[in-house]
N, C-alpha and C. Protein backbone atom coordinates (compact mmCIF):
# COMPACT_ATOMS: atom_id res chain seq x y z
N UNK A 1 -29.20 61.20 67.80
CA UNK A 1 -28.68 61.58 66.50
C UNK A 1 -28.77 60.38 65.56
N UNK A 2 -29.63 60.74 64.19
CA UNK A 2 -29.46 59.67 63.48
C UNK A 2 -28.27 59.32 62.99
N UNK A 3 -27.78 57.96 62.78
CA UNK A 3 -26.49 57.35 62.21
C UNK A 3 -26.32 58.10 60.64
N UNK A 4 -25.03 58.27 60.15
CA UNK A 4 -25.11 58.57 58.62
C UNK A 4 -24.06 57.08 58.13
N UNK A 5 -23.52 56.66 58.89
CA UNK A 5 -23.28 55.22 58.30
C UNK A 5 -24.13 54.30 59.08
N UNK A 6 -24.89 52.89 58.44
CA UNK A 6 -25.46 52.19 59.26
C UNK A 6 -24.88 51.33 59.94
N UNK A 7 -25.11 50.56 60.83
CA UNK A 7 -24.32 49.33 61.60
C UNK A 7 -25.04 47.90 61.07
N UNK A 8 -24.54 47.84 59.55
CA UNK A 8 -25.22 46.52 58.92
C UNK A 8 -23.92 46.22 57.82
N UNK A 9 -24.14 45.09 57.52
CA UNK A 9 -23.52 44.61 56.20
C UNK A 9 -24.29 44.40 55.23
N UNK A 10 -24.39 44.68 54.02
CA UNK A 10 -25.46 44.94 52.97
C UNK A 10 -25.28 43.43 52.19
N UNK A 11 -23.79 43.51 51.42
CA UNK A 11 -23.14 42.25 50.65
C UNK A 11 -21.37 42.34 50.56
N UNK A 12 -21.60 41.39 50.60
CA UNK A 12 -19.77 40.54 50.67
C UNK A 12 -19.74 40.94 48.95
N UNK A 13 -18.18 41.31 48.83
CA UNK A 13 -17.91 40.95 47.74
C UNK A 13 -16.76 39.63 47.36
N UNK A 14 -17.24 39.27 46.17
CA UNK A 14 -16.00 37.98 46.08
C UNK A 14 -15.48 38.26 44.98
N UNK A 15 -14.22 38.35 44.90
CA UNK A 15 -13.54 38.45 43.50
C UNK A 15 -13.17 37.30 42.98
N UNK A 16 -13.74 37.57 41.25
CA UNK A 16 -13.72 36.12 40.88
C UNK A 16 -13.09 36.06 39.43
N UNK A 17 -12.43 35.47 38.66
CA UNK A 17 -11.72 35.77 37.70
C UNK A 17 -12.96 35.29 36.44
N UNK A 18 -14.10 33.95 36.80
CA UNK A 18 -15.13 33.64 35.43
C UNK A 18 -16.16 33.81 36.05
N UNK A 19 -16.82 34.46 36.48
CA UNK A 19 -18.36 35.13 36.71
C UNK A 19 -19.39 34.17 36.75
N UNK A 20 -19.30 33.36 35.22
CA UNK A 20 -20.62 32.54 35.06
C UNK A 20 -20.17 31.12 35.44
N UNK A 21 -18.85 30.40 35.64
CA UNK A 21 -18.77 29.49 36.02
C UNK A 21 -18.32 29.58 37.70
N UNK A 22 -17.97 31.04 38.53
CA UNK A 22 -18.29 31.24 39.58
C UNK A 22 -19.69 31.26 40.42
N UNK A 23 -20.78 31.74 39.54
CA UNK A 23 -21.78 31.42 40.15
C UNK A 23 -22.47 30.11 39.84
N UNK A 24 -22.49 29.67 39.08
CA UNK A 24 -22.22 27.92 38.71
C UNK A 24 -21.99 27.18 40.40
N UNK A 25 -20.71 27.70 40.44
CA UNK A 25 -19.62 26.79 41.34
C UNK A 25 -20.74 27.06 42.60
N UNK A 26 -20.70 28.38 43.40
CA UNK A 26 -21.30 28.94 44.47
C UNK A 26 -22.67 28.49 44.41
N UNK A 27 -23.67 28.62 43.43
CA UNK A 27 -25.04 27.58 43.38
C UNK A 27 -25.04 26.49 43.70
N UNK A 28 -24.22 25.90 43.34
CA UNK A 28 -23.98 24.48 43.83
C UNK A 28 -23.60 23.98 45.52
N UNK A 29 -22.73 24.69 45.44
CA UNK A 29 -22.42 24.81 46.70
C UNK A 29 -23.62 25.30 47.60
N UNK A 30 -24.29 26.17 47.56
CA UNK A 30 -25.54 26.39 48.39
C UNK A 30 -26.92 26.05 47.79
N UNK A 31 -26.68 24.57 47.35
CA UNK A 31 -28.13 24.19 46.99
C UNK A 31 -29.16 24.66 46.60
N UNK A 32 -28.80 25.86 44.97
CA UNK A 32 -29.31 26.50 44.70
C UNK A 32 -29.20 26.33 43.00
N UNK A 33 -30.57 26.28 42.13
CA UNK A 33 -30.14 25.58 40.99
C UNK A 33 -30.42 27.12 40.07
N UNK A 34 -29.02 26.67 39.75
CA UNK A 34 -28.66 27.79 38.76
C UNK A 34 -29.49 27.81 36.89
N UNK A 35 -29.94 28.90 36.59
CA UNK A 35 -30.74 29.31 35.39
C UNK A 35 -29.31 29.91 34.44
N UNK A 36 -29.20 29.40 33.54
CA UNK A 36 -28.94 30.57 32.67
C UNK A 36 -29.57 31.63 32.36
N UNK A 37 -31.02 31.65 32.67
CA UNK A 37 -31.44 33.01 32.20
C UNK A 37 -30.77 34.07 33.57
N UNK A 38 -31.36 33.06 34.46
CA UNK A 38 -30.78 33.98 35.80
C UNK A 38 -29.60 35.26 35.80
N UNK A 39 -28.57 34.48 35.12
CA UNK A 39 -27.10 35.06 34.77
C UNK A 39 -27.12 36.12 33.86
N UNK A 40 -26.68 37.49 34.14
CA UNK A 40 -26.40 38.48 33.71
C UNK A 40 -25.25 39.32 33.81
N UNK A 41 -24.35 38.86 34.27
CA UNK A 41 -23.69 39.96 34.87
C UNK A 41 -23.72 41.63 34.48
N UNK A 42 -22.84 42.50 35.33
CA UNK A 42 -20.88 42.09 35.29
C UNK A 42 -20.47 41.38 36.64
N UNK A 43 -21.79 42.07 37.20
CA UNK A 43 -21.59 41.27 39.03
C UNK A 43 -23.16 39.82 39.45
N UNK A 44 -22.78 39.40 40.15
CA UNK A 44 -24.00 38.73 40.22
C UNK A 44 -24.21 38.33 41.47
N UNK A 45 -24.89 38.66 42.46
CA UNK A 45 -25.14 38.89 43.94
C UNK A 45 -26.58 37.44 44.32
N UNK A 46 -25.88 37.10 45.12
CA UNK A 46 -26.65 35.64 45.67
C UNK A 46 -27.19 35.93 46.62
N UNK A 47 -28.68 35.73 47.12
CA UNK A 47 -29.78 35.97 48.03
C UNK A 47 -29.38 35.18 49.01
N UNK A 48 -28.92 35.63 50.45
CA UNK A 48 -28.68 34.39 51.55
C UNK A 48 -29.86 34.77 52.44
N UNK A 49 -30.70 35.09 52.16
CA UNK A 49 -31.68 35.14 53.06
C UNK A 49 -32.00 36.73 53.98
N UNK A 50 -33.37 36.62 54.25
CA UNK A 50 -34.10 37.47 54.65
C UNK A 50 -32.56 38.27 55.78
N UNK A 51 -32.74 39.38 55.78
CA UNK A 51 -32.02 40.09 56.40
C UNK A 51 -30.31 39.87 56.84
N UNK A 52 -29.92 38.99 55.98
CA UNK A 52 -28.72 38.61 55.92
C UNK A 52 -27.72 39.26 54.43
N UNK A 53 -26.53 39.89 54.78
CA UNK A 53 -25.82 40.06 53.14
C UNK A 53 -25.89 39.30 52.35
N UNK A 54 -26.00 39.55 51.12
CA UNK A 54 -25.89 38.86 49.82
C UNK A 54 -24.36 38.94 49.41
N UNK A 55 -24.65 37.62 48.80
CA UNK A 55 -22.65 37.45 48.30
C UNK A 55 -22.68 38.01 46.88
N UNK A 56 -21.84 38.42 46.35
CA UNK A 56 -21.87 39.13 44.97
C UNK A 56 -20.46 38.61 44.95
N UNK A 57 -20.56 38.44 43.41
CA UNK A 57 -19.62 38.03 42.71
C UNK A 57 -18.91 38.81 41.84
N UNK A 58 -17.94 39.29 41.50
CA UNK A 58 -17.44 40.22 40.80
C UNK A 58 -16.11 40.28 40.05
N UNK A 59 -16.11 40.03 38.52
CA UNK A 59 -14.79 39.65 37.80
C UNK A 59 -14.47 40.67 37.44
N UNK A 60 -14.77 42.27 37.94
CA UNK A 60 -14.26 43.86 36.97
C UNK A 60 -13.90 43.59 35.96
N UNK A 61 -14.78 42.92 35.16
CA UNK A 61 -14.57 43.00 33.41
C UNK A 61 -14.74 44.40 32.91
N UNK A 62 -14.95 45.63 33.48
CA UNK A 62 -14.66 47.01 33.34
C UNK A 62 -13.48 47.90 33.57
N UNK A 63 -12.80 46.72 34.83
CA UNK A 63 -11.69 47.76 35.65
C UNK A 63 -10.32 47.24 34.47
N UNK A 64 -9.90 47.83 33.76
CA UNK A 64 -8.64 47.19 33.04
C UNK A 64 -7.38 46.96 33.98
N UNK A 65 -7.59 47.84 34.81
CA UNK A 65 -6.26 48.02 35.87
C UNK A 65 -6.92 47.09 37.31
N UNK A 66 -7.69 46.48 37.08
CA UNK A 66 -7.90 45.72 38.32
C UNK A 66 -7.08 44.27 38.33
N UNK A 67 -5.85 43.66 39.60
CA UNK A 67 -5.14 42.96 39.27
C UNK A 67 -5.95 41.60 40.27
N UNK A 68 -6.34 40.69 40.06
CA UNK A 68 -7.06 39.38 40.50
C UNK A 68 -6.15 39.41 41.71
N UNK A 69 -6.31 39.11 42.99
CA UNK A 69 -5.46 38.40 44.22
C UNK A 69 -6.43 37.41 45.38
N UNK A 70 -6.72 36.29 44.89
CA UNK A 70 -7.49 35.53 46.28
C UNK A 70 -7.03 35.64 47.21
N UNK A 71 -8.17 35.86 48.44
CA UNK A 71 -7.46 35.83 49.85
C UNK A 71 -7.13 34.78 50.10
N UNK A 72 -5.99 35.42 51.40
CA UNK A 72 -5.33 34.05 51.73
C UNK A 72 -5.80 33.80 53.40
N UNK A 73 -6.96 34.38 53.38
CA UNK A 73 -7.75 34.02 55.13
C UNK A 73 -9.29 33.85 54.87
N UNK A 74 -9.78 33.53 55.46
CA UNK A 74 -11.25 33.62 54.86
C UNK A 74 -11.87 34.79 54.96
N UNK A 75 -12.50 34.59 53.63
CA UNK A 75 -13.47 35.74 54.02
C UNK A 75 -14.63 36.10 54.38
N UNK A 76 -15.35 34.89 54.49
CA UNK A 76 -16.34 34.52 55.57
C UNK A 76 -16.53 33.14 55.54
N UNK A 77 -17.46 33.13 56.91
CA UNK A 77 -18.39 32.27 57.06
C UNK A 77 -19.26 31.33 56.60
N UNK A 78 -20.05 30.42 56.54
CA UNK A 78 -21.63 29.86 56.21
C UNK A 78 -21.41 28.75 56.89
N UNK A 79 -22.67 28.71 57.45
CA UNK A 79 -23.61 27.98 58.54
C UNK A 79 -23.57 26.87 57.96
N UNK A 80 -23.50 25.55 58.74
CA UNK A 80 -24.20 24.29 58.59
C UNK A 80 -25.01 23.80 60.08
N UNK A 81 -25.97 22.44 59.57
CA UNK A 81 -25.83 21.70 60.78
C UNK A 81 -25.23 20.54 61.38
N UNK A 82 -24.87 19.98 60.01
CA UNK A 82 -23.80 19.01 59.71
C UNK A 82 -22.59 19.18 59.05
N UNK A 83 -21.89 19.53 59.94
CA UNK A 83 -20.55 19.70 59.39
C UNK A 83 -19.79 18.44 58.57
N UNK A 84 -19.67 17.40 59.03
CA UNK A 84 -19.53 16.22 58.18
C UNK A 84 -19.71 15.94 56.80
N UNK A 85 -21.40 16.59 56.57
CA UNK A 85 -22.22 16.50 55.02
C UNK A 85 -21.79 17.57 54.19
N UNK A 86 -21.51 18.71 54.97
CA UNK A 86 -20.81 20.16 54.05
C UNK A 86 -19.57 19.75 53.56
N UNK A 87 -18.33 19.00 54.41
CA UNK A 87 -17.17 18.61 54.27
C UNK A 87 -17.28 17.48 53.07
N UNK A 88 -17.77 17.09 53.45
CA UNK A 88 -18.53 15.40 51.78
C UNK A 88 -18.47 16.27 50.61
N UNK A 89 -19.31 17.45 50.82
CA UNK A 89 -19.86 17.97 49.40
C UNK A 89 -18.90 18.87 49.12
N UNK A 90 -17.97 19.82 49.90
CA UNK A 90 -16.90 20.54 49.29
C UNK A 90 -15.83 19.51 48.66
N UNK A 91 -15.50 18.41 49.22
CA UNK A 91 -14.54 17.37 48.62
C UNK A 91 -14.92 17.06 47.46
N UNK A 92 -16.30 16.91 47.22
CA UNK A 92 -17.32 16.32 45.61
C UNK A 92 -16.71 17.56 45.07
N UNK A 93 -17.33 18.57 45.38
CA UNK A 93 -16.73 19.54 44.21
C UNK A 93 -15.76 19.97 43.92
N UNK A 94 -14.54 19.16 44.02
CA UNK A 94 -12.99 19.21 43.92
C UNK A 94 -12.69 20.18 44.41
N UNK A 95 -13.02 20.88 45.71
CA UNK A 95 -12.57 21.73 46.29
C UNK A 95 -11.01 21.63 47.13
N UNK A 96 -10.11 22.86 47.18
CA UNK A 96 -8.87 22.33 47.72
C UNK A 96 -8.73 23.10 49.13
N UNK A 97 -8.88 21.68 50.21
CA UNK A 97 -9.45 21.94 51.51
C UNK A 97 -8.16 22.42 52.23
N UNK A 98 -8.33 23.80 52.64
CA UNK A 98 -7.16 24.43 53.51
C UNK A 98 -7.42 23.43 55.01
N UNK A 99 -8.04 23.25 56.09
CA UNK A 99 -7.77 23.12 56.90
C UNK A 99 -9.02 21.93 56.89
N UNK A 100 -8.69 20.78 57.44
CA UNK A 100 -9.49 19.73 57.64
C UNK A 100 -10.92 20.39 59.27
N UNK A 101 -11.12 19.19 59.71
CA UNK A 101 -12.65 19.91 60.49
C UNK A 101 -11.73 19.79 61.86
N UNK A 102 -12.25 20.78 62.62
CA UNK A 102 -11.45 21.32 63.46
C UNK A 102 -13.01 21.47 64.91
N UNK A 103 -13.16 20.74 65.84
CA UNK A 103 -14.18 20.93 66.99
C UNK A 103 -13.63 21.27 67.88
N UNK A 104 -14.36 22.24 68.49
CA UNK A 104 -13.95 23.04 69.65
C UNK A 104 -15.01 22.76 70.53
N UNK A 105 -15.30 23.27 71.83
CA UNK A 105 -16.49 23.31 72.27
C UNK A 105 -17.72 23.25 72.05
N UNK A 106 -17.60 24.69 71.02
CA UNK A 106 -18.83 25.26 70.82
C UNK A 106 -19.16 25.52 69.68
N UNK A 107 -17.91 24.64 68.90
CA UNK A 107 -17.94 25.04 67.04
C UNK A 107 -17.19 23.80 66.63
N UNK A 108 -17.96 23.71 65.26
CA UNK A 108 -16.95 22.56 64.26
C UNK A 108 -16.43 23.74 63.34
N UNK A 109 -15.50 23.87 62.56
CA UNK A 109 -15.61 24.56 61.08
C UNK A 109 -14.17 24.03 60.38
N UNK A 110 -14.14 23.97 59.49
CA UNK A 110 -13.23 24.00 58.31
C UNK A 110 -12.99 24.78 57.25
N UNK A 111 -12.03 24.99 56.41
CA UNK A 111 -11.87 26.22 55.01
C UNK A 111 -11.30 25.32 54.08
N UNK A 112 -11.40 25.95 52.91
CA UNK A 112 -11.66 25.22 51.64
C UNK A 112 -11.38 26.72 50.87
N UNK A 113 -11.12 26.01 49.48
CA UNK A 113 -10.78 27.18 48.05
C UNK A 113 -11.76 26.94 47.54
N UNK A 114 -12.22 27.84 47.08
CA UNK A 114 -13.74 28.45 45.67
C UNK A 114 -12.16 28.23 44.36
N UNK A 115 -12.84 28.40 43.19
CA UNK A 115 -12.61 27.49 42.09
C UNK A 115 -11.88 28.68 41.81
N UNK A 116 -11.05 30.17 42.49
CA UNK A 116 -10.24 31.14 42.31
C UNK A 116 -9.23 30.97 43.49
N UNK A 117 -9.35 30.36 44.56
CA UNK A 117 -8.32 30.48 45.03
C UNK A 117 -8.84 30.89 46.19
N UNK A 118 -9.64 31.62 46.78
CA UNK A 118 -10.41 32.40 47.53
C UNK A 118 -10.52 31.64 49.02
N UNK A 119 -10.17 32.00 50.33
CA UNK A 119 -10.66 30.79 51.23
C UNK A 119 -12.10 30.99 51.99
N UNK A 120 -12.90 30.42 51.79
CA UNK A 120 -14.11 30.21 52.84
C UNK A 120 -13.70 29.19 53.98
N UNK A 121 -14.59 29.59 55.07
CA UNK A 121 -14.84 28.47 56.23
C UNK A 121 -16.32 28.28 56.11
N UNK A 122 -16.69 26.84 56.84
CA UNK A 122 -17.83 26.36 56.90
C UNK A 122 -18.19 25.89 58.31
N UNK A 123 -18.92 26.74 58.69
CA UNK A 123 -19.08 26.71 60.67
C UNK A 123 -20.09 25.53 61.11
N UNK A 124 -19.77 25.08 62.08
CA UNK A 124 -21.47 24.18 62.91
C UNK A 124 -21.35 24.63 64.30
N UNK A 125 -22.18 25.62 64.95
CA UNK A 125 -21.99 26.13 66.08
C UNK A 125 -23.21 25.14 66.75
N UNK A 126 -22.72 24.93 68.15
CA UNK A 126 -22.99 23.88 69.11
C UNK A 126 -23.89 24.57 70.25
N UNK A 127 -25.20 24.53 70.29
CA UNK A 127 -26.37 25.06 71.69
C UNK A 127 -26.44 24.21 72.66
């Protein structure tokens, strides 16, 4: 029987209260140089690669009744191989670091606030 929902994730959404200085912030953060022409919103969805979700960004400058709330857990992931150099560069970008770097076995990761409040972690998984 074919599936009528698929077993994929398409794109993350991130709620963000300034759109164009959110994707600003997030370009930067993934070594990705931001165009103004690029920028259009109302949403603006970031390419993470071939068969992976795209992050989209989204300030509902439509929804009047939509009320802003950053999470307070992460809401995902992103890969490094140096956890050390990711941790350098979230500190550069005055990021406000929830949990310092944390190694386990088989993982480094840490979380940090996006420029809304929002928490990401930043993983280094160990082969």
């Amino acid at each position: 029987m074919k599936p009528i929902i698929y077993k994929r994730v398409d794109t993350i959404f991130i709620h963000v209260s300034n759109l164009k200085e959110s994707v600003r912030w997030y370009s930067k953060l993934f070594g990705i140089e931001f165009q103004e022409s690029d920028y259009r919103g109302p949403i603006y969805t970031i390419d993470m690669g071939p068969g992976r979700p795209g992050l989209t960004l989204d300030n509902h400058c439509f929804d009047e009744e939509y009320k802003f709330m950053p999470s307070n857990q992460p809401l995902f992931n992103v890969s490094t191989d140096d956890i050390n150099a990711a941790y350098e560069l979230v500190q550069e970008m005055g990021a406000e670091i929830v949990s310092e770097i944390e190694t386990f076995p088989d993982l480094a990761d840490f979380t940090f606030k996006d420029p809304d409040g929002n928490i990401i972690m930043i993983c280094s998984c160990f082969t």
